[in-house]
Protein backbone atom coordinates (compact mmCIF):
# COMPACT_ATOMS: atom_id res chain seq x y z
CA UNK A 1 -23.59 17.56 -10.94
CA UNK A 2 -23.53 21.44 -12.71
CA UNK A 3 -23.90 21.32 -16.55
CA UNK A 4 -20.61 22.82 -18.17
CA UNK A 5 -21.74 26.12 -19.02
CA UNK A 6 -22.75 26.80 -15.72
CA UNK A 7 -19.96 29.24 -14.10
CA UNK A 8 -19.97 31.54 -11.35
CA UNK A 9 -20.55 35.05 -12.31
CA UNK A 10 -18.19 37.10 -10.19
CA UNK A 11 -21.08 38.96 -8.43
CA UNK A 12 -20.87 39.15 -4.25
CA UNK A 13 -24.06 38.97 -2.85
CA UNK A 14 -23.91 38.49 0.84
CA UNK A 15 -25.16 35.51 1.54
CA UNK A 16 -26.42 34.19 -1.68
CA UNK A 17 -24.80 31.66 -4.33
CA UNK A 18 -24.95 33.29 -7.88
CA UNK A 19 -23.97 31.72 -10.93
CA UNK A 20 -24.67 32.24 -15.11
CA UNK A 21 -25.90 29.85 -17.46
CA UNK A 22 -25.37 30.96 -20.42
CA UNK A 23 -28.19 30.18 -23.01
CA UNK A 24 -28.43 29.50 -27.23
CA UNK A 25 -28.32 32.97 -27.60
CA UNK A 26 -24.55 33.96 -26.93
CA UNK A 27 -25.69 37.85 -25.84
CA UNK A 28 -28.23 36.53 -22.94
CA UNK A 29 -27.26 35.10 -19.98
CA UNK A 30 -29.36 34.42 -16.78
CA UNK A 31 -28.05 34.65 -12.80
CA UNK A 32 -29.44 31.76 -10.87
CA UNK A 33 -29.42 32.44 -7.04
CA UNK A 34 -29.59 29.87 -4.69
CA UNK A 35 -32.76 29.10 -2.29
CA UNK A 36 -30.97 27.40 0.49
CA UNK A 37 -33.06 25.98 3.08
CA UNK A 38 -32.07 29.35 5.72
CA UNK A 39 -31.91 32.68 5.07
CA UNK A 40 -33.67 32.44 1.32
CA UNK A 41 -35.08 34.89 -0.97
CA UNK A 42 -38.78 35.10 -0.84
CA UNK A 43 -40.16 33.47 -4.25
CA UNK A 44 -42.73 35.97 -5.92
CA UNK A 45 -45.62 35.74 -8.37
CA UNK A 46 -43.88 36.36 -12.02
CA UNK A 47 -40.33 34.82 -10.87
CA UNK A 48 -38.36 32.36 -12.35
CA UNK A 49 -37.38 29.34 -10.81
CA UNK A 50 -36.04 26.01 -11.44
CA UNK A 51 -34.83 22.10 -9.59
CA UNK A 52 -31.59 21.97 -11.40
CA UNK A 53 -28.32 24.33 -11.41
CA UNK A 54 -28.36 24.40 -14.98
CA UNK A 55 -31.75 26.36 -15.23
CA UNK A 56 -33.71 24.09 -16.98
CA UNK A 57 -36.71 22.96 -16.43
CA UNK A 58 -37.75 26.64 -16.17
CA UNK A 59 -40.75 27.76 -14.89
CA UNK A 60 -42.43 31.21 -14.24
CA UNK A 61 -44.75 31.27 -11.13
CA UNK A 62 -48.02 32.03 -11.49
CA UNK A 63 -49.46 32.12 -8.22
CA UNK A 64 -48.81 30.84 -4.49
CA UNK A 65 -50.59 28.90 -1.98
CA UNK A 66 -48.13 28.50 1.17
CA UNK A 67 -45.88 26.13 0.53
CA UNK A 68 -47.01 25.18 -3.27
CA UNK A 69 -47.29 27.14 -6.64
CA UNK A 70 -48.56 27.14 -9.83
CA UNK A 71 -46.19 27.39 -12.74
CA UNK A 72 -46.09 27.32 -15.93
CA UNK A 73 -43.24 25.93 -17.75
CA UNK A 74 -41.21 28.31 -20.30
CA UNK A 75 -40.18 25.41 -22.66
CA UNK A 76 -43.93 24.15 -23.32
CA UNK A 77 -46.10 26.39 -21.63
CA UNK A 78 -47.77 23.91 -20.15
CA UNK A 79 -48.81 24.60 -16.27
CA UNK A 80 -48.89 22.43 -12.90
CA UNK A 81 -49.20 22.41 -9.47
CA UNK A 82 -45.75 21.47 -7.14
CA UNK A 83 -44.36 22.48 -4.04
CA UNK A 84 -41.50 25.05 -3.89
CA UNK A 85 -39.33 22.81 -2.03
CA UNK A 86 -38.80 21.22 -5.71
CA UNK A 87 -37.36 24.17 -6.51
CA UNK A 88 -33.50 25.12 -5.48
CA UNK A 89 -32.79 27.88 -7.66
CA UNK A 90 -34.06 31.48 -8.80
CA UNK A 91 -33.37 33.54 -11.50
CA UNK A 92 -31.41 36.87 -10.04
C-alpha cells in the first residue's frame, strides 16, 4: 500500500504516526504525520498535505472553509476545491 521509500523516521510523537519520504533530491526529506480520524492535528492555511502515504499528490492549502479547502497543487500549480477528508496525511 506504502511506496518503498517510505520508512518510518524514528521520531516519537505521542500520538501521531510519522514517517519520511525521501524525495529526488537525496539531502531533503519530508515527515508526513498522520490525520487520523480522532485526536488530529489541526490543518492550517500554508500546510502541506496529501491522500497518499507516499506524499504525492502534494498540495499546499490556501485557504479553509469548514470542512473543505482550497489548494493548490505543488507539482502543477494548478488549484481546486476538495474536502479535507481526502486528505490523510500532513507534512510534519
Amino acid at each position: 500500500m506504502w511506496s518503498g521509500d517510505l520508512k518510518s523516521c524514528g521520531r516519537r510523537v505521542p500520538g501521531l504516526i510519522v514517517f519520511c519520504r525521501e524525495t529526488a533530491m537525496p539531502s531533503h526529506q519530508v515527515d508526513w504525520v498522520f490525520l487520523g480520524p480522532l485526536d488530529c492535528p489541526e490543518v492550517h492555511v500554508g500546510d502541506v498535505i496529501c491522500a497518499d502515504a507516499g506524499g504525492l499528490p502534494a498540495y499546499r492549502v490556501l485557504s479553509l472553509d469548514g470542512a473543505r479547502a482550497r489548494l493548490r497543487s505543488l507539482d502543477t500549480a494548478a488549484e481546486r476545491l476538495a474536502p479535507l477528508a481526502a486528505f490523510h496525511w500532513k507534512a510534519a
